[in-house]
PDBML (XML) file of the C-alpha atoms, coordinates in Angstrom:
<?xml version="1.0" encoding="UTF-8" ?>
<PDBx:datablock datablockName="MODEL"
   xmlns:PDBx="http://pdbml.pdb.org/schema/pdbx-v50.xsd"
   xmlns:xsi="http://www.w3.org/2001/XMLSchema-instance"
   xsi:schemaLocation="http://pdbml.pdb.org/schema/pdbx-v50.xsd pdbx-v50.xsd">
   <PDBx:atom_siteCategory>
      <PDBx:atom_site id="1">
         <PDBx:B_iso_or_equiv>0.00</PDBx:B_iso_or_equiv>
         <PDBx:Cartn_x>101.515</PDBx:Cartn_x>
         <PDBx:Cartn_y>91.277</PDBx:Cartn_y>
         <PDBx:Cartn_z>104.817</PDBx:Cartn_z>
         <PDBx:auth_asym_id>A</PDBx:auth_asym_id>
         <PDBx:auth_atom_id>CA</PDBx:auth_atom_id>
         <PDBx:auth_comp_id>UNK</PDBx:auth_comp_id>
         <PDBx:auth_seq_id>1</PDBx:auth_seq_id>
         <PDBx:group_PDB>ATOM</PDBx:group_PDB>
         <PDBx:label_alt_id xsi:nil="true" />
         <PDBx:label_asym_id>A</PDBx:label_asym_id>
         <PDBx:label_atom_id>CA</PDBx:label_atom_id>
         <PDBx:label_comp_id>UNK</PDBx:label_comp_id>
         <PDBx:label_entity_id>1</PDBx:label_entity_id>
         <PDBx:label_seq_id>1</PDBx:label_seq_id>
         <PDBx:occupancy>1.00</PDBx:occupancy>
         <PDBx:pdbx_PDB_model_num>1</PDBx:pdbx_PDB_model_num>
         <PDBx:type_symbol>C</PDBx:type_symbol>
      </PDBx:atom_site>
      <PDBx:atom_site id="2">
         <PDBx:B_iso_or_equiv>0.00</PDBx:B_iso_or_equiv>
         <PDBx:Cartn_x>100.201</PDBx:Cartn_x>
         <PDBx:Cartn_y>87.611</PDBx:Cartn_y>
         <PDBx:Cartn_z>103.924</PDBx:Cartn_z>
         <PDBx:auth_asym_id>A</PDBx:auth_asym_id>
         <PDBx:auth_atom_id>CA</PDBx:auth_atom_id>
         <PDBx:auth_comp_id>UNK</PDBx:auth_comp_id>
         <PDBx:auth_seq_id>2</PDBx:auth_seq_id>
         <PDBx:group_PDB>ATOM</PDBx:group_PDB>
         <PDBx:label_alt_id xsi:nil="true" />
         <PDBx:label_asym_id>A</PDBx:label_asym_id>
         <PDBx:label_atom_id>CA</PDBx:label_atom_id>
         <PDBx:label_comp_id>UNK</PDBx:label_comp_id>
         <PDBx:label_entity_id>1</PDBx:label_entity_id>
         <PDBx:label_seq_id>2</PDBx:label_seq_id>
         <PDBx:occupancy>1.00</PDBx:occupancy>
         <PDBx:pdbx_PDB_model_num>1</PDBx:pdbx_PDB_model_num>
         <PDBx:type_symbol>C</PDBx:type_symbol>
      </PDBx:atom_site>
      <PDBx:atom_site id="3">
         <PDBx:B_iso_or_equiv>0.00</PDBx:B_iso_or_equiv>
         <PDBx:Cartn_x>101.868</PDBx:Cartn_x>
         <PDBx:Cartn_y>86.078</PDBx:Cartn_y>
         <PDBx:Cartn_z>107.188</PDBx:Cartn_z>
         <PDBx:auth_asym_id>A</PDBx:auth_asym_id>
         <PDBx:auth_atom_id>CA</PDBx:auth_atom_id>
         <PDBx:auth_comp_id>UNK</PDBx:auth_comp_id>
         <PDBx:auth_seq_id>3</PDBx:auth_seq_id>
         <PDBx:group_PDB>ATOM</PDBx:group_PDB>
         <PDBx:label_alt_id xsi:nil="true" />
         <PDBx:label_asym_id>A</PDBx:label_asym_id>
         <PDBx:label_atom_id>CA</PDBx:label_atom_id>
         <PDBx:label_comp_id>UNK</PDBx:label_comp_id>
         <PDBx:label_entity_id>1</PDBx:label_entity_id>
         <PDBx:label_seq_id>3</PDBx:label_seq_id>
         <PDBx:occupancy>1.00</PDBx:occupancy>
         <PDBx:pdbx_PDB_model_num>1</PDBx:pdbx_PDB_model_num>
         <PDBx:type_symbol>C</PDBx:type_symbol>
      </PDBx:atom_site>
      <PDBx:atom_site id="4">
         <PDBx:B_iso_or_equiv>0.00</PDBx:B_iso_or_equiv>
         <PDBx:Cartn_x>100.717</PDBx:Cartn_x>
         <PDBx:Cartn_y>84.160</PDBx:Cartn_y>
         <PDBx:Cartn_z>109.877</PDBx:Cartn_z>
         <PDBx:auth_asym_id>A</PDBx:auth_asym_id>
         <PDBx:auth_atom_id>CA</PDBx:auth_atom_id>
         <PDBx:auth_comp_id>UNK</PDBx:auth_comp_id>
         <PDBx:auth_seq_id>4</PDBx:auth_seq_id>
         <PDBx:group_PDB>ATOM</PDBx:group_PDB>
         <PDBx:label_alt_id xsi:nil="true" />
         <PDBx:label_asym_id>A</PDBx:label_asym_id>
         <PDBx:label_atom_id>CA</PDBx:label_atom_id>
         <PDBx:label_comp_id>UNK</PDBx:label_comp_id>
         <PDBx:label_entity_id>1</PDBx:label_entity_id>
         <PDBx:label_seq_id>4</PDBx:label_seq_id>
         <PDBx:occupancy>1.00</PDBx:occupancy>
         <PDBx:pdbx_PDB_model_num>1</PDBx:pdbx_PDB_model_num>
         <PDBx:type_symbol>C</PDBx:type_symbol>
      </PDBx:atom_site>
      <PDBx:atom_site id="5">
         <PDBx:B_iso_or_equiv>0.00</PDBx:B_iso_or_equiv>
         <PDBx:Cartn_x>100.590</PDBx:Cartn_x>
         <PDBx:Cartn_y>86.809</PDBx:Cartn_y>
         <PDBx:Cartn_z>112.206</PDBx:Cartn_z>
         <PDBx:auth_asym_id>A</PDBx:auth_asym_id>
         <PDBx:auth_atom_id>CA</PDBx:auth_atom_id>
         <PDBx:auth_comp_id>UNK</PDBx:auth_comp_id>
         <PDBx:auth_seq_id>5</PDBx:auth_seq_id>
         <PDBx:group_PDB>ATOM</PDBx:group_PDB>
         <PDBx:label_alt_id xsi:nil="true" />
         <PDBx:label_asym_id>A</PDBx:label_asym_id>
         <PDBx:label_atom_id>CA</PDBx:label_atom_id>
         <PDBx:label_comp_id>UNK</PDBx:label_comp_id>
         <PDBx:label_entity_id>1</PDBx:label_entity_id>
         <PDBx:label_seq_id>5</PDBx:label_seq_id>
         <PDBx:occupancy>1.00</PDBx:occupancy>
         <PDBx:pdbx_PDB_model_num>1</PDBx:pdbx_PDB_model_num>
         <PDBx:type_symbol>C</PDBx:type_symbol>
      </PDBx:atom_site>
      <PDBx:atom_site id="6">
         <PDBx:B_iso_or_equiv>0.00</PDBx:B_iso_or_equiv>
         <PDBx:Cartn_x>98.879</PDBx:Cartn_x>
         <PDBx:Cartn_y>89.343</PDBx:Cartn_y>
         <PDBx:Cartn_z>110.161</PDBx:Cartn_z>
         <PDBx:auth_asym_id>A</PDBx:auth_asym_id>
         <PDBx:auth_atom_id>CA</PDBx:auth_atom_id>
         <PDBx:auth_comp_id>UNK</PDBx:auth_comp_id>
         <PDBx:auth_seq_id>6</PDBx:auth_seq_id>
         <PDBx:group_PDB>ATOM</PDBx:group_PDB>
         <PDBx:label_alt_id xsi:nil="true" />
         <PDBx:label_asym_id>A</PDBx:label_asym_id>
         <PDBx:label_atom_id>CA</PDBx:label_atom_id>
         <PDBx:label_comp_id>UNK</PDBx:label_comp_id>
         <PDBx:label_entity_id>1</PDBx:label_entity_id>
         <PDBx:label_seq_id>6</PDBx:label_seq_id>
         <PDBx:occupancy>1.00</PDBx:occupancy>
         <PDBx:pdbx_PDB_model_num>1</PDBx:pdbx_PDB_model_num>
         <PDBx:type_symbol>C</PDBx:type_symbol>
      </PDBx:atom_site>
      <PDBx:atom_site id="7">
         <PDBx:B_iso_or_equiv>0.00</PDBx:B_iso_or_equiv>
         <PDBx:Cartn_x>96.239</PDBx:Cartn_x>
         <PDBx:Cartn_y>86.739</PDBx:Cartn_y>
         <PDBx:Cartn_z>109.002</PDBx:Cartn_z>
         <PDBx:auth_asym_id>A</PDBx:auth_asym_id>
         <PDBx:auth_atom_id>CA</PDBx:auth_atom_id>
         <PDBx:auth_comp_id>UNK</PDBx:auth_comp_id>
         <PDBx:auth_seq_id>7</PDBx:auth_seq_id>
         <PDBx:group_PDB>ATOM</PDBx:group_PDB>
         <PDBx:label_alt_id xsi:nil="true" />
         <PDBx:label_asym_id>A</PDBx:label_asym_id>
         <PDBx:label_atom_id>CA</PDBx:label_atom_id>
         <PDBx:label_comp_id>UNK</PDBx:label_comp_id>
         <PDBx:label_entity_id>1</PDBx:label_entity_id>
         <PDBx:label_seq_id>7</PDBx:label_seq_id>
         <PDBx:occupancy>1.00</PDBx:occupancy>
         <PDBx:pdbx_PDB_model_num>1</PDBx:pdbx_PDB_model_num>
         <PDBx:type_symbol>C</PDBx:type_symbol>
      </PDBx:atom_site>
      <PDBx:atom_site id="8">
         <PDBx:B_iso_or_equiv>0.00</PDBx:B_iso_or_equiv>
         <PDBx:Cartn_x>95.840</PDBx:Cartn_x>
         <PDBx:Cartn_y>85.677</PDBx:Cartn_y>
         <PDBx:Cartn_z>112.788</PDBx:Cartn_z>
         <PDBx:auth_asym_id>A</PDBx:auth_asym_id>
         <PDBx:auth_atom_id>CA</PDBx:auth_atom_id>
         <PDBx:auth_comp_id>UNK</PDBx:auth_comp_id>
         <PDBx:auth_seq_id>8</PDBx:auth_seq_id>
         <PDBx:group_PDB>ATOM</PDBx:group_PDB>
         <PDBx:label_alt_id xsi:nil="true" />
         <PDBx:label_asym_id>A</PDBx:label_asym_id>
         <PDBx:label_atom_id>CA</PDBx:label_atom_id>
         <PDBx:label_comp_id>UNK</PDBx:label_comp_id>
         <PDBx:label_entity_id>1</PDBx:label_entity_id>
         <PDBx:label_seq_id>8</PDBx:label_seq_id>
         <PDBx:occupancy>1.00</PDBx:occupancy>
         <PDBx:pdbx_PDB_model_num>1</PDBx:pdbx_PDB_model_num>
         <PDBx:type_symbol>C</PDBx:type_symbol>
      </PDBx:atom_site>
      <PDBx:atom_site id="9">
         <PDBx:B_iso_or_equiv>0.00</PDBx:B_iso_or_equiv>
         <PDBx:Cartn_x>94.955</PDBx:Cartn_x>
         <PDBx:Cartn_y>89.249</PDBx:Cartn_y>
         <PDBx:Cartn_z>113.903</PDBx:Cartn_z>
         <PDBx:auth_asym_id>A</PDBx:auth_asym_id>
         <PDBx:auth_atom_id>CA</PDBx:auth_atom_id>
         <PDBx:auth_comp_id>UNK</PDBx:auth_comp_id>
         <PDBx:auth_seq_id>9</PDBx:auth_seq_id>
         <PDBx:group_PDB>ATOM</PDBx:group_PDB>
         <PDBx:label_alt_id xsi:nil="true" />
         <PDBx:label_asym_id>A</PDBx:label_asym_id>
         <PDBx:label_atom_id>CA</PDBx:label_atom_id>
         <PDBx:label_comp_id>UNK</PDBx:label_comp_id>
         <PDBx:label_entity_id>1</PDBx:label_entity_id>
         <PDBx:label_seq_id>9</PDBx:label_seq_id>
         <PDBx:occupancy>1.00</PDBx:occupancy>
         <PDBx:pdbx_PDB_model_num>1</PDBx:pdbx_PDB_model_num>
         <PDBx:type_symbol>C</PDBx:type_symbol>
      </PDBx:atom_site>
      <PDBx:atom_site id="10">
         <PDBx:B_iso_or_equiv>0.00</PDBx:B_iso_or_equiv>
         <PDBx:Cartn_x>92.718</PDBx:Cartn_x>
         <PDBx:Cartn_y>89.810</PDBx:Cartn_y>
         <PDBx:Cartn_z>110.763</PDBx:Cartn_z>
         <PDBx:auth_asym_id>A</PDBx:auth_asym_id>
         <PDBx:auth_atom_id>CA</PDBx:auth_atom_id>
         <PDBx:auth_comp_id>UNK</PDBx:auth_comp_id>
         <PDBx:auth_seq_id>10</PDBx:auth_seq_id>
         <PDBx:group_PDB>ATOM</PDBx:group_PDB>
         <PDBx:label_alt_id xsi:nil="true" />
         <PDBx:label_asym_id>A</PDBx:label_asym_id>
         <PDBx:label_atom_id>CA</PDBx:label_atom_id>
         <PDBx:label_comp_id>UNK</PDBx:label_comp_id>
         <PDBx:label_entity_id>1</PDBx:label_entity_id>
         <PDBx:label_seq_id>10</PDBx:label_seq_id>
         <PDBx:occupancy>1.00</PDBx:occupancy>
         <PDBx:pdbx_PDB_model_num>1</PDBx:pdbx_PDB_model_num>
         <PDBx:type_symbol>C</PDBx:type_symbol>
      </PDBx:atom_site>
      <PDBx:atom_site id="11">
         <PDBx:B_iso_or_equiv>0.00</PDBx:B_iso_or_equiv>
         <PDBx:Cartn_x>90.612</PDBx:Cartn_x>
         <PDBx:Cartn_y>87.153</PDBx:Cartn_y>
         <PDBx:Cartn_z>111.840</PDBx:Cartn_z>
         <PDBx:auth_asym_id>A</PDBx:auth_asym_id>
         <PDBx:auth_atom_id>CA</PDBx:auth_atom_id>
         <PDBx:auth_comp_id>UNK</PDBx:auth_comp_id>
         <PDBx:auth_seq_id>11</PDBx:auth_seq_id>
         <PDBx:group_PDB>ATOM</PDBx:group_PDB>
         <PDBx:label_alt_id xsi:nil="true" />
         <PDBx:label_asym_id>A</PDBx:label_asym_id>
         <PDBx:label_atom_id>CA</PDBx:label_atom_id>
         <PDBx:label_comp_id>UNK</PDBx:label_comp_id>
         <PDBx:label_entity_id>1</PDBx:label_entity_id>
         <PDBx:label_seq_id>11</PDBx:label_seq_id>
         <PDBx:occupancy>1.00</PDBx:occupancy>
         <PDBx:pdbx_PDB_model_num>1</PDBx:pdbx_PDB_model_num>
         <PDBx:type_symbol>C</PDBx:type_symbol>
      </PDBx:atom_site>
      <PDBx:atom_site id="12">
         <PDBx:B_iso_or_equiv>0.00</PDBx:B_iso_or_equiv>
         <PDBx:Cartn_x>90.679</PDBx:Cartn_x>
         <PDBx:Cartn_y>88.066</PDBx:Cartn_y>
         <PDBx:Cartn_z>115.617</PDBx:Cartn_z>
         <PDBx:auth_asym_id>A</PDBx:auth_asym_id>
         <PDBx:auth_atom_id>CA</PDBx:auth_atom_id>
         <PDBx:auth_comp_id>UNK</PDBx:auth_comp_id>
         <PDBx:auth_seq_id>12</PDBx:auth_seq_id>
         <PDBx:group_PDB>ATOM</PDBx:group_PDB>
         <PDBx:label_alt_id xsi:nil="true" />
         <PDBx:label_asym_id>A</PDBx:label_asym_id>
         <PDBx:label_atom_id>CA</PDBx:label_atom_id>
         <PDBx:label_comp_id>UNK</PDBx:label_comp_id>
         <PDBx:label_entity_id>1</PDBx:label_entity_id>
         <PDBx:label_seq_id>12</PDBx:label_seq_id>
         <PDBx:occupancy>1.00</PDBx:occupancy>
         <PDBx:pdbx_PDB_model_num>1</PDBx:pdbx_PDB_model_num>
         <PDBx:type_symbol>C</PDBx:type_symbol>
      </PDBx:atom_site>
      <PDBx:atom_site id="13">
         <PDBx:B_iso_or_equiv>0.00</PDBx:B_iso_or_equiv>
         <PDBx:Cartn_x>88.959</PDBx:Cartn_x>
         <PDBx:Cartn_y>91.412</PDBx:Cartn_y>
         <PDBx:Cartn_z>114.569</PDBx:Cartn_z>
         <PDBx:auth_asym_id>A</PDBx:auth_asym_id>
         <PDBx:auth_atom_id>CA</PDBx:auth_atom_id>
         <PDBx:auth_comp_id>UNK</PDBx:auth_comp_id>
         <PDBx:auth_seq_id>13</PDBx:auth_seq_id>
         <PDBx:group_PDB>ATOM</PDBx:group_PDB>
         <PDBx:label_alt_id xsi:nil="true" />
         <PDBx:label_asym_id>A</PDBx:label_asym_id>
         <PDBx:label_atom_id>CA</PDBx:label_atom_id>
         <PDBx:label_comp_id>UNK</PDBx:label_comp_id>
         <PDBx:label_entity_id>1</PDBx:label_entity_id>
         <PDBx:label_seq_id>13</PDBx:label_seq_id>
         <PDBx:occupancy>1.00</PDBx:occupancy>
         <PDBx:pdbx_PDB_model_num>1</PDBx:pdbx_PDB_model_num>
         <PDBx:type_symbol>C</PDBx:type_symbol>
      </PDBx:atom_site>
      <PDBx:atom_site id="14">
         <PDBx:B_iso_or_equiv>0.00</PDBx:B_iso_or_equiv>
         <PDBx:Cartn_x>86.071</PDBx:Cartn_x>
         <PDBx:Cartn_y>89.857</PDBx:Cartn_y>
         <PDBx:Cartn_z>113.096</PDBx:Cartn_z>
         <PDBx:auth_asym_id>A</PDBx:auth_asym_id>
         <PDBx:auth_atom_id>CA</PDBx:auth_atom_id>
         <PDBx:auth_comp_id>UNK</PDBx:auth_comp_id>
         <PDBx:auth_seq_id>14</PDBx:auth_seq_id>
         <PDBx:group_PDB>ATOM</PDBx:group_PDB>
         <PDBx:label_alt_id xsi:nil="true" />
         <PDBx:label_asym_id>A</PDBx:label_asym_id>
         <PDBx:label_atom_id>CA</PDBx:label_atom_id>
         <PDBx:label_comp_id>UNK</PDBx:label_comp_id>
         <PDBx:label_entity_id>1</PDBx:label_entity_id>
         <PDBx:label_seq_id>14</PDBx:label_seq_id>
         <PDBx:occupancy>1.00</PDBx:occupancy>
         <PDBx:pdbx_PDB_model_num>1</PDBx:pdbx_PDB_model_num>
         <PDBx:type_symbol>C</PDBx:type_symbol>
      </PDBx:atom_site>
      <PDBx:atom_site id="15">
         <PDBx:B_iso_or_equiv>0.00</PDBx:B_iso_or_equiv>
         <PDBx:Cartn_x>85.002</PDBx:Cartn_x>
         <PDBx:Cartn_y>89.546</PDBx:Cartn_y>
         <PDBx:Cartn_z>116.624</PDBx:Cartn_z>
         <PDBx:auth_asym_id>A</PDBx:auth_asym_id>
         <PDBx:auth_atom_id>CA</PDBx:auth_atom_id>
         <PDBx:auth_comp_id>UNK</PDBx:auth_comp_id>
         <PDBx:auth_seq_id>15</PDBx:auth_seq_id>
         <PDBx:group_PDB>ATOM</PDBx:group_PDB>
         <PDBx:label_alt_id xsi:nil="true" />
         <PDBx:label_asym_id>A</PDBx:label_asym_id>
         <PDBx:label_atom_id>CA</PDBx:label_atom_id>
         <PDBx:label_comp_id>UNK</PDBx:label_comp_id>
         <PDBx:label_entity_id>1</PDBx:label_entity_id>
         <PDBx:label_seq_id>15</PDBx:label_seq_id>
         <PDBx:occupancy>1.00</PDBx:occupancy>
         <PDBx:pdbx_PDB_model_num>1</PDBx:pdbx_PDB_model_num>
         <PDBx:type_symbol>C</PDBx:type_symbol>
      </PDBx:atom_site>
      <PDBx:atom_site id="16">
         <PDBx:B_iso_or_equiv>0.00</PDBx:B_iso_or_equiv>
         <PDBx:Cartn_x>85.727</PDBx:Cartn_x>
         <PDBx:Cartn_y>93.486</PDBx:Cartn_y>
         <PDBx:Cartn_z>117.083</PDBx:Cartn_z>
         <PDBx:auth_asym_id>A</PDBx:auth_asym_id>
         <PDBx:auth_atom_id>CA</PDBx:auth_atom_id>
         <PDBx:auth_comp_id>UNK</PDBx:auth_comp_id>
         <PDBx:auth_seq_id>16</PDBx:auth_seq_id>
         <PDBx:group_PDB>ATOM</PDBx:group_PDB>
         <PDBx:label_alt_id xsi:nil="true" />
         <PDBx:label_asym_id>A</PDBx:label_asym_id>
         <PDBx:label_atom_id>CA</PDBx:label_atom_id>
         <PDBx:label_comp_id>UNK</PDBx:label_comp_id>
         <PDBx:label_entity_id>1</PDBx:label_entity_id>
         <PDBx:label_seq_id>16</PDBx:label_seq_id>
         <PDBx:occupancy>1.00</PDBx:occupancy>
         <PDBx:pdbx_PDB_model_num>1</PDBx:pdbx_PDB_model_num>
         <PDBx:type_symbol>C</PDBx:type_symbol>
      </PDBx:atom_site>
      <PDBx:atom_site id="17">
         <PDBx:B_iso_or_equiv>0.00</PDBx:B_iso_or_equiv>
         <PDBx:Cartn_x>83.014</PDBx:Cartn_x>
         <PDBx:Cartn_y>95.380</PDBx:Cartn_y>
         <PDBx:Cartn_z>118.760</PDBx:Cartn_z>
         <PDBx:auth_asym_id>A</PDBx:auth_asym_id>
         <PDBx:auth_atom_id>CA</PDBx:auth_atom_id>
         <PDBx:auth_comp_id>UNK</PDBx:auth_comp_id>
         <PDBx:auth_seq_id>17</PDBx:auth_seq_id>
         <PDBx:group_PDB>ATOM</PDBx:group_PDB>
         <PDBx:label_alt_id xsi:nil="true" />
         <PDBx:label_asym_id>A</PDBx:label_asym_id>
         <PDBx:label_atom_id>CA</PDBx:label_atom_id>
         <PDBx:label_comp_id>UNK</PDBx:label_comp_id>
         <PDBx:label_entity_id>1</PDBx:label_entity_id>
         <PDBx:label_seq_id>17</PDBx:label_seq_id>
         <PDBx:occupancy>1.00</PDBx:occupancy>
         <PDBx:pdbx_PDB_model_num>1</PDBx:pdbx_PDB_model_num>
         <PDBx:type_symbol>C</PDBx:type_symbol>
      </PDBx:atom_site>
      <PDBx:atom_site id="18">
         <PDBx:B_iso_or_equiv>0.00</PDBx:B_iso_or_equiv>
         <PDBx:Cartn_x>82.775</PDBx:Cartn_x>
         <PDBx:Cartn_y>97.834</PDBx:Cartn_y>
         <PDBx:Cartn_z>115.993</PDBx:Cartn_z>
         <PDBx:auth_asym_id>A</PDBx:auth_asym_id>
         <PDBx:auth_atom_id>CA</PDBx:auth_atom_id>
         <PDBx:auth_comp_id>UNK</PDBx:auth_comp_id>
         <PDBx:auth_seq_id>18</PDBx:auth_seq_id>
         <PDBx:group_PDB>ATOM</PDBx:group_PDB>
         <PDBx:label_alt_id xsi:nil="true" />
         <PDBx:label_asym_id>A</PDBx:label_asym_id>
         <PDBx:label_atom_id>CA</PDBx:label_atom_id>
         <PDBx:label_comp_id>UNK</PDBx:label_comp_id>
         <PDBx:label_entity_id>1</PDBx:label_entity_id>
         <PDBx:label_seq_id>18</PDBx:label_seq_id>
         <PDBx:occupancy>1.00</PDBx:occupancy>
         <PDBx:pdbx_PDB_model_num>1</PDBx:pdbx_PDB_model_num>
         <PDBx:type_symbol>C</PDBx:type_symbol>
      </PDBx:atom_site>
      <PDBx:atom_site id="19">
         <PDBx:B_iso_or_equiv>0.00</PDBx:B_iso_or_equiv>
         <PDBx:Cartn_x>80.812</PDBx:Cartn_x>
         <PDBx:Cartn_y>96.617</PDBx:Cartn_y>
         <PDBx:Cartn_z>112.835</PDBx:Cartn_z>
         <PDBx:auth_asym_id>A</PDBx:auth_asym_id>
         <PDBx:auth_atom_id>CA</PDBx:auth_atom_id>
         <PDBx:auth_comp_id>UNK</PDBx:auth_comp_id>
         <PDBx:auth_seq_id>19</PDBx:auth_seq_id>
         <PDBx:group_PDB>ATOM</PDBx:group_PDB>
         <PDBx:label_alt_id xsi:nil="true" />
         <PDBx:label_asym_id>A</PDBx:label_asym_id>
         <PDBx:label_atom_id>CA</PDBx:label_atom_id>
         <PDBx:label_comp_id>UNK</PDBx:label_comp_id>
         <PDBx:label_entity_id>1</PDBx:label_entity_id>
         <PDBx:label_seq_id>19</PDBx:label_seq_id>
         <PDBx:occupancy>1.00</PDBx:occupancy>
         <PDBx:pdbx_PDB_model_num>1</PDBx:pdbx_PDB_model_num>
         <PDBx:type_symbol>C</PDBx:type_symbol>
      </PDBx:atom_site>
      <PDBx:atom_site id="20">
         <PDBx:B_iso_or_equiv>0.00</PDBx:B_iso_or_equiv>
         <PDBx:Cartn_x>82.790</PDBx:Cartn_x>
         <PDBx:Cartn_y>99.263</PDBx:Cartn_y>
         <PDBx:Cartn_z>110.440</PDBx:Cartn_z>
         <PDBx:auth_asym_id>A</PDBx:auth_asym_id>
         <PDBx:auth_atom_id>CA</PDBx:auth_atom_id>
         <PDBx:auth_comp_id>UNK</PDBx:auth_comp_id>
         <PDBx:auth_seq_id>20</PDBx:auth_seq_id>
         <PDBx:group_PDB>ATOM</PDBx:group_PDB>
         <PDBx:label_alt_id xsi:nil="true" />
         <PDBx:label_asym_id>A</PDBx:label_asym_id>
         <PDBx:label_atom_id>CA</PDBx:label_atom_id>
         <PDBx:label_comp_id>UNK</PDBx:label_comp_id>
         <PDBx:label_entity_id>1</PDBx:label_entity_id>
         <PDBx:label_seq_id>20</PDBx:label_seq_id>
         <PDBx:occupancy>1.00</PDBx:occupancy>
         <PDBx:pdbx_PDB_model_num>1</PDBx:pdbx_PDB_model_num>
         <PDBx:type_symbol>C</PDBx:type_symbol>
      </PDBx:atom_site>
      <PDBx:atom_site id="21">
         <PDBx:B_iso_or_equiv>0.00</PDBx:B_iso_or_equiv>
         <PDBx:Cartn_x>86.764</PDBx:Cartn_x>
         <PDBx:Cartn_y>96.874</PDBx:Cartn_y>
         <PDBx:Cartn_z>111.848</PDBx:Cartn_z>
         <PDBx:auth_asym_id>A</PDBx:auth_asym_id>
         <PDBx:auth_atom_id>CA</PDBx:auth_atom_id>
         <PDBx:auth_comp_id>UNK</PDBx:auth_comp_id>
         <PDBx:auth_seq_id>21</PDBx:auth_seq_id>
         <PDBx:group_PDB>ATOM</PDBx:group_PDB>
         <PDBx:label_alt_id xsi:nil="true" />
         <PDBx:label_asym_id>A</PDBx:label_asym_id>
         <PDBx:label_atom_id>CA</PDBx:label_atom_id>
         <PDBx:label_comp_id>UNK</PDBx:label_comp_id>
         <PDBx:label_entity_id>1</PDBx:label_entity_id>
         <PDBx:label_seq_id>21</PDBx:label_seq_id>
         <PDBx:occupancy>1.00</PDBx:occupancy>
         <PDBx:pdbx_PDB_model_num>1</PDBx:pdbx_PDB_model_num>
         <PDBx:type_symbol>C</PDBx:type_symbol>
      </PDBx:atom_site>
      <PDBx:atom_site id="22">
         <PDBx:B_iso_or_equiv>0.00</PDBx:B_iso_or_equiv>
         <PDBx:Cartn_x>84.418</PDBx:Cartn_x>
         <PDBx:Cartn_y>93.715</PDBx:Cartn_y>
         <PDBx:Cartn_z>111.671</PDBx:Cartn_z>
         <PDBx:auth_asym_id>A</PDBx:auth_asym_id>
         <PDBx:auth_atom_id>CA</PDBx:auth_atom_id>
         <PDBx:auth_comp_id>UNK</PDBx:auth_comp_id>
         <PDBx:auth_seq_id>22</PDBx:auth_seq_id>
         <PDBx:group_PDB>ATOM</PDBx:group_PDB>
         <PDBx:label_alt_id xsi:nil="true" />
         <PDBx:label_asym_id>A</PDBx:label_asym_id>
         <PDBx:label_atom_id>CA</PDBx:label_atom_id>
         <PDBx:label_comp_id>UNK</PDBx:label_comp_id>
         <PDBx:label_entity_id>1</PDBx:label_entity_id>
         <PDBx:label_seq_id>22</PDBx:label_seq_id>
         <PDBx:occupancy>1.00</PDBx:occupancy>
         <PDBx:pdbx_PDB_model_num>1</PDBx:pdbx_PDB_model_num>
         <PDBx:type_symbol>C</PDBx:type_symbol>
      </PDBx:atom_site>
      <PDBx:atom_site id="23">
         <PDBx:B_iso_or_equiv>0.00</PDBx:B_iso_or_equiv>
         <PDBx:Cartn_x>83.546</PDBx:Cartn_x>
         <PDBx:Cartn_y>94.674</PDBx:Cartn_y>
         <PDBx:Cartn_z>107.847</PDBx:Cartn_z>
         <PDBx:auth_asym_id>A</PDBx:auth_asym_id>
         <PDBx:auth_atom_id>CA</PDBx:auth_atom_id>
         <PDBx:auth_comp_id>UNK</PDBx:auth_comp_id>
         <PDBx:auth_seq_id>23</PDBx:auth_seq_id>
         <PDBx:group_PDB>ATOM</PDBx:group_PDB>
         <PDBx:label_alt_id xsi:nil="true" />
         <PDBx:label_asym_id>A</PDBx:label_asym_id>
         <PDBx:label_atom_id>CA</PDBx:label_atom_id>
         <PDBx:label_comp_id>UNK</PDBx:label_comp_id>
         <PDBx:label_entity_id>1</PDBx:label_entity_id>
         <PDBx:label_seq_id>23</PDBx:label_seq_id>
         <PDBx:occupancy>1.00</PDBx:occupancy>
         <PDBx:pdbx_PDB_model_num>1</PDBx:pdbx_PDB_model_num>
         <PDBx:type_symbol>C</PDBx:type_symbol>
      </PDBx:atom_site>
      <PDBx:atom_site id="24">
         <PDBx:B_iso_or_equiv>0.00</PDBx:B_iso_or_equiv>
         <PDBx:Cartn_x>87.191</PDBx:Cartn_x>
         <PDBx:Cartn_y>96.336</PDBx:Cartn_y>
         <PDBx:Cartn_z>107.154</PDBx:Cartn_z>
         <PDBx:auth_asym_id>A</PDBx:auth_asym_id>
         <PDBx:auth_atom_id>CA</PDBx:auth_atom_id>
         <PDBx:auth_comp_id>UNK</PDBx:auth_comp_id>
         <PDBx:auth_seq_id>24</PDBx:auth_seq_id>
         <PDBx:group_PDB>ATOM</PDBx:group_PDB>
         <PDBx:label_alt_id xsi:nil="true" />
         <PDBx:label_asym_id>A</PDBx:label_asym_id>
         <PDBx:label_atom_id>CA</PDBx:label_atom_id>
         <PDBx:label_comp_id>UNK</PDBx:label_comp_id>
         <PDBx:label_entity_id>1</PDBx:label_entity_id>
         <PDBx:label_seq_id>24</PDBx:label_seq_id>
         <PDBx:occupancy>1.00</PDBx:occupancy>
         <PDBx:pdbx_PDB_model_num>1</PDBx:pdbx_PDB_model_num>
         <PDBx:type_symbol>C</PDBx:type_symbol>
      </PDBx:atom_site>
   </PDBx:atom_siteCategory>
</PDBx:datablock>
C-alpha cells in the first residue's frame, strides 16, 4: 500500500530492535 500511513510505519521500523524487520 503506497500511502502515507504505510510509508510512515515502514520507516518507523527501521528503528526496530531486530536487524532481520530493520533490513525487511
Amino acid at each position: 500500500f503506497k500511502t502515507p500511513e504505510s510509508t510512515g510505519t515502514l520507516i518507523k521500523m527501521l528503528g526496530d530492535p531486530n536487524k532481520l524487520v530493520r533490513q525487511s
